[in-house]
N, C-alpha and C. Protein backbone atom coordinates (compact mmCIF):
# COMPACT_ATOMS: atom_id res chain seq x y z
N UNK A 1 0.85 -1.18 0.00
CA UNK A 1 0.00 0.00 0.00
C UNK A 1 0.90 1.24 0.00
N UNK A 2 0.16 1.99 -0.91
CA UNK A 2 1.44 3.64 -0.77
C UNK A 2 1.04 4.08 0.45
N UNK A 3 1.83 5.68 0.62
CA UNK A 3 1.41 6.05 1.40
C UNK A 3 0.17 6.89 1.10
N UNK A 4 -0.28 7.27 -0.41
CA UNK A 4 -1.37 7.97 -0.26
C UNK A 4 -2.29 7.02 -0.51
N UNK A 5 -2.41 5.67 -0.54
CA UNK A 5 -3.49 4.94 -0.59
C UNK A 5 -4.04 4.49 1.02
N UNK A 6 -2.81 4.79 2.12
CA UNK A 6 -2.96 4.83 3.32
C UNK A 6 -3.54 5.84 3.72
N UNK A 7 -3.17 6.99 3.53
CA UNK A 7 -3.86 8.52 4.21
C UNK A 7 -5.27 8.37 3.20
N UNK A 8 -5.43 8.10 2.45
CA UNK A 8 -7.16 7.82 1.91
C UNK A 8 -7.48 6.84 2.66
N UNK A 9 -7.24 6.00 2.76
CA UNK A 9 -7.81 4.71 3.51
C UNK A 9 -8.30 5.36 4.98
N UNK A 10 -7.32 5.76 5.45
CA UNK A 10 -7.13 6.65 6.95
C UNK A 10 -8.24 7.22 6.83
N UNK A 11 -7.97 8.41 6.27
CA UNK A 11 -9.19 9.75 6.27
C UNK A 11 -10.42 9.20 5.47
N UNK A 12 -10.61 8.13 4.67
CA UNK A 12 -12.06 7.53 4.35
C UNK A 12 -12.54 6.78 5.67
N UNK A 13 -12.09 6.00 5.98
CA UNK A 13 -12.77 5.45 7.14
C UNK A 13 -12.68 6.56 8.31
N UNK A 14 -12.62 7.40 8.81
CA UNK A 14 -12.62 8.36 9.92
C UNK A 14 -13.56 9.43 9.64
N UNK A 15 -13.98 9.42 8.30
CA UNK A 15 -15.56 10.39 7.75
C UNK A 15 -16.83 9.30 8.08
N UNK A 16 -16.44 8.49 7.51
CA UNK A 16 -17.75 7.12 7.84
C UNK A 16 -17.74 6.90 9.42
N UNK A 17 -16.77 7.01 9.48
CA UNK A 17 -17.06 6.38 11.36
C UNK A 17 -17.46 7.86 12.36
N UNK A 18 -17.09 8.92 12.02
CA UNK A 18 -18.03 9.95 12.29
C UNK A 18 -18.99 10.01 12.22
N UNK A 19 -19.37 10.47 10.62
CA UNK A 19 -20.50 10.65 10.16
C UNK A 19 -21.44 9.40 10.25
N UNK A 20 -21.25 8.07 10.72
CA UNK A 20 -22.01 6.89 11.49
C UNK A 20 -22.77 6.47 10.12
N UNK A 21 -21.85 6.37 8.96
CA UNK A 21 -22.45 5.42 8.06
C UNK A 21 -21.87 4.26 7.87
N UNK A 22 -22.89 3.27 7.48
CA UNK A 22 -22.14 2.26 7.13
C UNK A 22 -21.63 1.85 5.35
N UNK A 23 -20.38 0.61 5.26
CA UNK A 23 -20.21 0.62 4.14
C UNK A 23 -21.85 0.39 2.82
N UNK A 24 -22.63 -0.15 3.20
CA UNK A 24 -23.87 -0.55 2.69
C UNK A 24 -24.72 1.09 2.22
N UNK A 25 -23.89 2.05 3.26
CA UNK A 25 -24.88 3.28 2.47
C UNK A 25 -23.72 4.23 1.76
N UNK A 26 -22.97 3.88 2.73
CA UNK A 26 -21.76 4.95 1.06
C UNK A 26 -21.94 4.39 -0.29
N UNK A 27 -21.84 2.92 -0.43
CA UNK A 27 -21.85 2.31 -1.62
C UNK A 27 -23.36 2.71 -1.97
N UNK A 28 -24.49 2.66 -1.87
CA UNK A 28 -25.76 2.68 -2.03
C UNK A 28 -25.38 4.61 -2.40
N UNK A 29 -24.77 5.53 -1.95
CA UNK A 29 -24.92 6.94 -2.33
C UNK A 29 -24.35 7.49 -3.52
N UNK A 30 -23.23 6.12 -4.03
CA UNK A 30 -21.59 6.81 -4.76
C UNK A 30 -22.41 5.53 -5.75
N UNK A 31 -22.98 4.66 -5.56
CA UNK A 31 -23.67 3.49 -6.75
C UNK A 31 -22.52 2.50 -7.09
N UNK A 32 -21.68 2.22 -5.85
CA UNK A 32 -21.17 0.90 -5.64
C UNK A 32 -21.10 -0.57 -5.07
N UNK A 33 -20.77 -1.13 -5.38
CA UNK A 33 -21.20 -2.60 -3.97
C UNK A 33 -20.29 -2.15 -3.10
N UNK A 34 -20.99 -2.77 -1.74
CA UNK A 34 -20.44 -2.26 -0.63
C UNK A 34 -18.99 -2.87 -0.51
N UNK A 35 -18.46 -4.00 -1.16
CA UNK A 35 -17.30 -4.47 -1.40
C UNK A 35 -16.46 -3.66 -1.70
N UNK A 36 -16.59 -2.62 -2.74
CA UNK A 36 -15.83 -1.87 -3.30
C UNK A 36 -15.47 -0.62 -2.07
N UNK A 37 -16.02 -0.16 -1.22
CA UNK A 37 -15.71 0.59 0.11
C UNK A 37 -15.16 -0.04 1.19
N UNK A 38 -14.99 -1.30 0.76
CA UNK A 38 -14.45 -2.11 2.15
C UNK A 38 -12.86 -1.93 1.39
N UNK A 39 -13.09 -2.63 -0.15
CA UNK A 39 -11.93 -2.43 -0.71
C UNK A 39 -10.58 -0.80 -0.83
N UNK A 40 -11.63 0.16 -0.81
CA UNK A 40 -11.05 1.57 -0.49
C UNK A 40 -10.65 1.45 0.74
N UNK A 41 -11.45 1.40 1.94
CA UNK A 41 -11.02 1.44 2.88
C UNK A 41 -9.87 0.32 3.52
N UNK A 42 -9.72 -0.84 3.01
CA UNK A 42 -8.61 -1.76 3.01
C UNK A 42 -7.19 -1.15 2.08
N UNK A 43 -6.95 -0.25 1.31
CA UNK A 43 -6.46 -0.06 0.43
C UNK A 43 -5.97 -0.65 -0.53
N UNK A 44 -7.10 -1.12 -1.10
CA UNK A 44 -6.96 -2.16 -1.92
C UNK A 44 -7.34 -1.39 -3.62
N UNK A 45 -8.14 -0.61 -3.48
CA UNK A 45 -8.28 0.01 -4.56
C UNK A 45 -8.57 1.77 -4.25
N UNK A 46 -8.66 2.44 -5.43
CA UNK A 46 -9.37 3.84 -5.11
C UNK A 46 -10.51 3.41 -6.13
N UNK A 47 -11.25 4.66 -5.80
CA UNK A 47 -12.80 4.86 -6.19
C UNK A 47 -12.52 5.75 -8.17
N UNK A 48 -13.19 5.65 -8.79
CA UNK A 48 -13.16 5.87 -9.98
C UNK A 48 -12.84 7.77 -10.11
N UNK A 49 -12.39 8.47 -10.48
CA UNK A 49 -12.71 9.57 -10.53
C UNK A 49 -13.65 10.55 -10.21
N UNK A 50 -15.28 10.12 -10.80
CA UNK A 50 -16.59 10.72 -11.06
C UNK A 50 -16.92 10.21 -9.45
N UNK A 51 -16.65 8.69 -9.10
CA UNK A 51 -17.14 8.25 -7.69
C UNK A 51 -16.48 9.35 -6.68
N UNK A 52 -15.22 9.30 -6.59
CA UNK A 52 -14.22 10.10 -6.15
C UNK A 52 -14.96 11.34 -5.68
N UNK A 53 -15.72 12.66 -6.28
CA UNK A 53 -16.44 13.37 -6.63
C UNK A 53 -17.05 13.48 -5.42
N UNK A 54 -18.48 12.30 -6.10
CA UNK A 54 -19.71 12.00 -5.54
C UNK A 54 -19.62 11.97 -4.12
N UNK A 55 -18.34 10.95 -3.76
CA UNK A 55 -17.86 10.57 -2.60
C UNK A 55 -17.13 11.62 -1.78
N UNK A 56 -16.44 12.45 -2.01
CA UNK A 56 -16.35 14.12 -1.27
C UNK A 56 -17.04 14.67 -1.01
N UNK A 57 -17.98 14.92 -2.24
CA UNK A 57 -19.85 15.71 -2.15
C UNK A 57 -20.03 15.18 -0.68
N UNK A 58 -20.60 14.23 -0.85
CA UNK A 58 -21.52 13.66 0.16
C UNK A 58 -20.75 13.33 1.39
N UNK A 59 -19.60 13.35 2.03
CA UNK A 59 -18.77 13.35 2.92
C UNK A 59 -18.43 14.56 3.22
N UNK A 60 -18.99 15.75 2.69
CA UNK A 60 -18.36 17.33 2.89
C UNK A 60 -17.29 17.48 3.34
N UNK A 61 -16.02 17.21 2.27
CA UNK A 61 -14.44 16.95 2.51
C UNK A 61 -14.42 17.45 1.29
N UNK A 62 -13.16 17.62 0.79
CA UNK A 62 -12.41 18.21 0.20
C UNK A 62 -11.71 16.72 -0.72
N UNK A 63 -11.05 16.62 -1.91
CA UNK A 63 -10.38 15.35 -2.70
C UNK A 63 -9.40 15.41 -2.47
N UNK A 64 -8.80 16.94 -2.24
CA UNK A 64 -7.14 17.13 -2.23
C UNK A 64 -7.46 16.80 -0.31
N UNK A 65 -7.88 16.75 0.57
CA UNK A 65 -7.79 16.38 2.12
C UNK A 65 -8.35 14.97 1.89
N UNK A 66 -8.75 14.33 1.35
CA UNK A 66 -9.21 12.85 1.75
C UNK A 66 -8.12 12.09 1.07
N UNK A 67 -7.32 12.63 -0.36
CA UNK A 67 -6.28 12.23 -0.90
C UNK A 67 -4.58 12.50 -0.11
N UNK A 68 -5.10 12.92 0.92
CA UNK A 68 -3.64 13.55 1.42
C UNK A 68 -2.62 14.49 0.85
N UNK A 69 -2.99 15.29 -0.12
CA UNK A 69 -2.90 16.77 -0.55
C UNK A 69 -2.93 17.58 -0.16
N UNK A 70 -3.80 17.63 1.16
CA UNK A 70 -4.32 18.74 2.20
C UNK A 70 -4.07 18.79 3.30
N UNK A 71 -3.80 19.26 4.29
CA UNK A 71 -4.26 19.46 5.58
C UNK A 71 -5.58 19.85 6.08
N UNK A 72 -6.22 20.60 5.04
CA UNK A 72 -7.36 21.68 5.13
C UNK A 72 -8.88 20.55 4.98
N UNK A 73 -9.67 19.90 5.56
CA UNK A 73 -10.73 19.18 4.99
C UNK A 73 -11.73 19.74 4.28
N UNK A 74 -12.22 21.22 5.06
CA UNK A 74 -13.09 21.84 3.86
C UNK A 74 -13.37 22.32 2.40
N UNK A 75 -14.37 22.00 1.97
CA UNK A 75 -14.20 21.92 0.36
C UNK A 75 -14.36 23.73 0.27
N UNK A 76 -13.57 23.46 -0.84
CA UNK A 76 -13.35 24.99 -1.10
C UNK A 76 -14.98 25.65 -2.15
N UNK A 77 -15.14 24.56 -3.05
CA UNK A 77 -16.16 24.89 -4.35
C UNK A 77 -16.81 23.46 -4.43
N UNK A 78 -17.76 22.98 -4.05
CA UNK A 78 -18.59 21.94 -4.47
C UNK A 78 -19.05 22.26 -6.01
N UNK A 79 -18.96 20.90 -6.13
CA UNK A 79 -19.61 20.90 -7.83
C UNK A 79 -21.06 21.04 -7.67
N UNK A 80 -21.38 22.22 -9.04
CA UNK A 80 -22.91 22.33 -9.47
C UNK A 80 -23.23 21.57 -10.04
N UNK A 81 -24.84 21.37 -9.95
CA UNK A 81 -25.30 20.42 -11.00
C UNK A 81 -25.11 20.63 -11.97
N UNK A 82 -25.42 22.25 -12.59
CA UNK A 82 -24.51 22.16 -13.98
C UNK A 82 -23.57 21.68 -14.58
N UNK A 83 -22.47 21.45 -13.86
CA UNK A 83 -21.35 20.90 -14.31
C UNK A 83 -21.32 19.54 -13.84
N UNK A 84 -22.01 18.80 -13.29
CA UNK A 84 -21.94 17.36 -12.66
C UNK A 84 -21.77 16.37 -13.92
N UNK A 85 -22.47 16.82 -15.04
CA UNK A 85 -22.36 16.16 -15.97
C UNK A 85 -20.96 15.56 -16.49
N UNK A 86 -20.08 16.83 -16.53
CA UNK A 86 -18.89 16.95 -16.92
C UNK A 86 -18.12 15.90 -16.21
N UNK A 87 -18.01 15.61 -15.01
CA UNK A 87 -17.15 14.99 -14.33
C UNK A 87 -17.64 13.15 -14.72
N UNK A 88 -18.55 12.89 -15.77
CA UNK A 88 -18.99 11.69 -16.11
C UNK A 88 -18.91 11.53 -17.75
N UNK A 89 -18.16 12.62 -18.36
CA UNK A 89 -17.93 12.48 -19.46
C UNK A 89 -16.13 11.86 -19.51
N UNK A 90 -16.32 10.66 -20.93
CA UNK A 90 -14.95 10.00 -21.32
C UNK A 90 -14.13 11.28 -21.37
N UNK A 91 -12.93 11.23 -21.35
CA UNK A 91 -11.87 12.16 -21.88
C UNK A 91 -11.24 11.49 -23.31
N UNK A 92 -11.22 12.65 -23.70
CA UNK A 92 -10.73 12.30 -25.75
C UNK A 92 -9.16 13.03 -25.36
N UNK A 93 -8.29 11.50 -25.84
CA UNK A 93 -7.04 12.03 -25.50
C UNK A 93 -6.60 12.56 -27.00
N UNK A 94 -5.75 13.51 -27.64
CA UNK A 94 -5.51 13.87 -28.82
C UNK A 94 -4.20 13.12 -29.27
N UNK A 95 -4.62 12.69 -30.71
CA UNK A 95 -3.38 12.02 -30.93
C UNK A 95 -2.51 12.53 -31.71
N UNK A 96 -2.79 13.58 -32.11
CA UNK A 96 -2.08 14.68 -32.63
C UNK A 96 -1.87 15.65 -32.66
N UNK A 97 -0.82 16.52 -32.69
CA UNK A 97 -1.10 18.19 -32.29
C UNK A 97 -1.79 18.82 -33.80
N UNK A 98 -2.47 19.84 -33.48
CA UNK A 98 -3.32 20.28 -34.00
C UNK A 98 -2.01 21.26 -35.25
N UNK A 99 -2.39 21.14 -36.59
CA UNK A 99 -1.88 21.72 -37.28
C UNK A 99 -1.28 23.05 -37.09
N UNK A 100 -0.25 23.65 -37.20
CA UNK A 100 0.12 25.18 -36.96
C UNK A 100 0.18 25.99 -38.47
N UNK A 101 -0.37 25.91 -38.98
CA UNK A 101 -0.75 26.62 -40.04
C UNK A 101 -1.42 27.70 -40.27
């Protein structure tokens, strides 16, 4: 395990055990099996990007403080619904630079 898969692991389980949820409703909020939060919290995996997100939202934390980036836990700018979309769109990587002509 790294160490930032430890300080997530850390600071994910210490929001749930506060905030007195169990793995059965994080997964049920972020639309994972509850396996997959046992697995975060084991550091066994991280959460997808868009989950990632969802999973700050609803934990009122910050990505750069649950990722160990931060010291600071409060989120600075929660995502709007306007833009929620965005964070569930593929990324188009370019395979070429764009002509300079």
């Amino acid at each position: 395990m790294t160490e930032y898969q430890n300080i997530f692991s850390e600071r994910l389980r210490e929001l749930i055990n506060n905030q007195r949820y169990t793995q059965v409703q994080i997964g049920e909020k972020v639309g994972v099996k509850p396996q997959a939060v046992n697995d975060w919290l084991g550091g066994r995996s991280y959460p997808a990007v868009a989950t990632l997100i969802q999973l700050a939202d609803f934990l009122s934390c910050s990505i750069d403080w649950l990722l160990g980036r931060s010291d600071n836990p409060k989120v600075s700018k929660p995502i709007t619904p306007e833009a929620a979309p965005l964070t569930r769109r593929p990324l188009k990587l370019i395979s070429k630079p764009p002509d300079e002509s």
